[in-house]
Protein backbone atom coordinates (compact mmCIF):
# COMPACT_ATOMS: atom_id res chain seq x y z
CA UNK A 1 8.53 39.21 0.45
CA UNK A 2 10.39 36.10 0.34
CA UNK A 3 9.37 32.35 -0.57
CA UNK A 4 8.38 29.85 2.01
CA UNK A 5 10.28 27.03 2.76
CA UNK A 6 8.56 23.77 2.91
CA UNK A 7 9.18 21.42 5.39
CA UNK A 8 10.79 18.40 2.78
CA UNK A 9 10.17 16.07 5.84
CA UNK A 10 6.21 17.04 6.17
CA UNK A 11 6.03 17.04 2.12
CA UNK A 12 7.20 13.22 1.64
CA UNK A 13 4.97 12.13 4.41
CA UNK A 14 1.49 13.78 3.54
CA UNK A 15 -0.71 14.93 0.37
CA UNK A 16 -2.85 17.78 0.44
CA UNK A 17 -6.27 16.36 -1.45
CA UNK A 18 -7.86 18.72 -4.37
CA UNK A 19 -10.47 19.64 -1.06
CA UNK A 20 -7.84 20.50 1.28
CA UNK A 21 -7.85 17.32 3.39
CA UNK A 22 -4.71 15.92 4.55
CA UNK A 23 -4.03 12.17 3.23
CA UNK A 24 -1.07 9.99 4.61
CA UNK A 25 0.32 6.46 4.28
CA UNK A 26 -0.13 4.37 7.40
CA UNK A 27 2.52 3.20 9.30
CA UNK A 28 3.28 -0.60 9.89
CA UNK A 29 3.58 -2.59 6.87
CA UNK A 30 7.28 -2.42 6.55
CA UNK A 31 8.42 -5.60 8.21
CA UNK A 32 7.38 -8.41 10.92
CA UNK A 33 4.59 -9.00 8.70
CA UNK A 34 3.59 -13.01 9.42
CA UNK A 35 2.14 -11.98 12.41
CA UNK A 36 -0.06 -9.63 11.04
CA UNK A 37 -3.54 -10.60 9.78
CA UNK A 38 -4.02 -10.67 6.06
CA UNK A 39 -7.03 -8.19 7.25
CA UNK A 40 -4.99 -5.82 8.75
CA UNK A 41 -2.32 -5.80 6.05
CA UNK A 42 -5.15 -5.23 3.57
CA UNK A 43 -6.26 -2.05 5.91
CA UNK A 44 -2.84 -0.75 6.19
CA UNK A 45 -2.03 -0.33 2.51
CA UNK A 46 -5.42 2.42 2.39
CA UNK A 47 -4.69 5.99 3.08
CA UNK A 48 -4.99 7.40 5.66
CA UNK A 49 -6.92 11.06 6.56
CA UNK A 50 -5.73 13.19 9.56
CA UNK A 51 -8.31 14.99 10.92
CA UNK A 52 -8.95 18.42 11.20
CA UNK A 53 -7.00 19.73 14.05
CA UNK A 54 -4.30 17.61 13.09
CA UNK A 55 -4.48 19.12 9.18
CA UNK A 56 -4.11 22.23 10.61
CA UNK A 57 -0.73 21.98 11.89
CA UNK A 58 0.56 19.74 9.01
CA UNK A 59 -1.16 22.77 6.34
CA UNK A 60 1.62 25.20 8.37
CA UNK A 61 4.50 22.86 7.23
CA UNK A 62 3.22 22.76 3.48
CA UNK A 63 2.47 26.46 2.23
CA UNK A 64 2.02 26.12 -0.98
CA UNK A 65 0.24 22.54 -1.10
């Protein structure tokens, strides 16, 4: 049987952790930042973890991750 392909997209956007969850950047600190509180900055720049149902269909796109 052939290899999988993994999607290169899904694979530079999320991290599958050593217990299977799935851990992404968050979205939103890339520019028009001075309107942003300091406190939500700070919050941005944490990981994120999809949850479960969403893991699911990301797991699909990374087979060997």
């Amino acid at each position: 049987m052939p290899k999988m392909k993994t999607r290169k997209a899904a694979a530079k956007r999320y991290h599958v952790t050593g217990t299977g969850k799935v851990r992404y950047k968050k979205q939103g600190l890339r520019h028009i930042l001075t309107k942003k509180t300091t406190k939500r900055k700070r919050n941005l720049r944490a990981t994120g973890i999809l949850s479960e149902s969403e893991a699911k269909k990301v797991r699909v796109l990374l087979p060997y991750n």
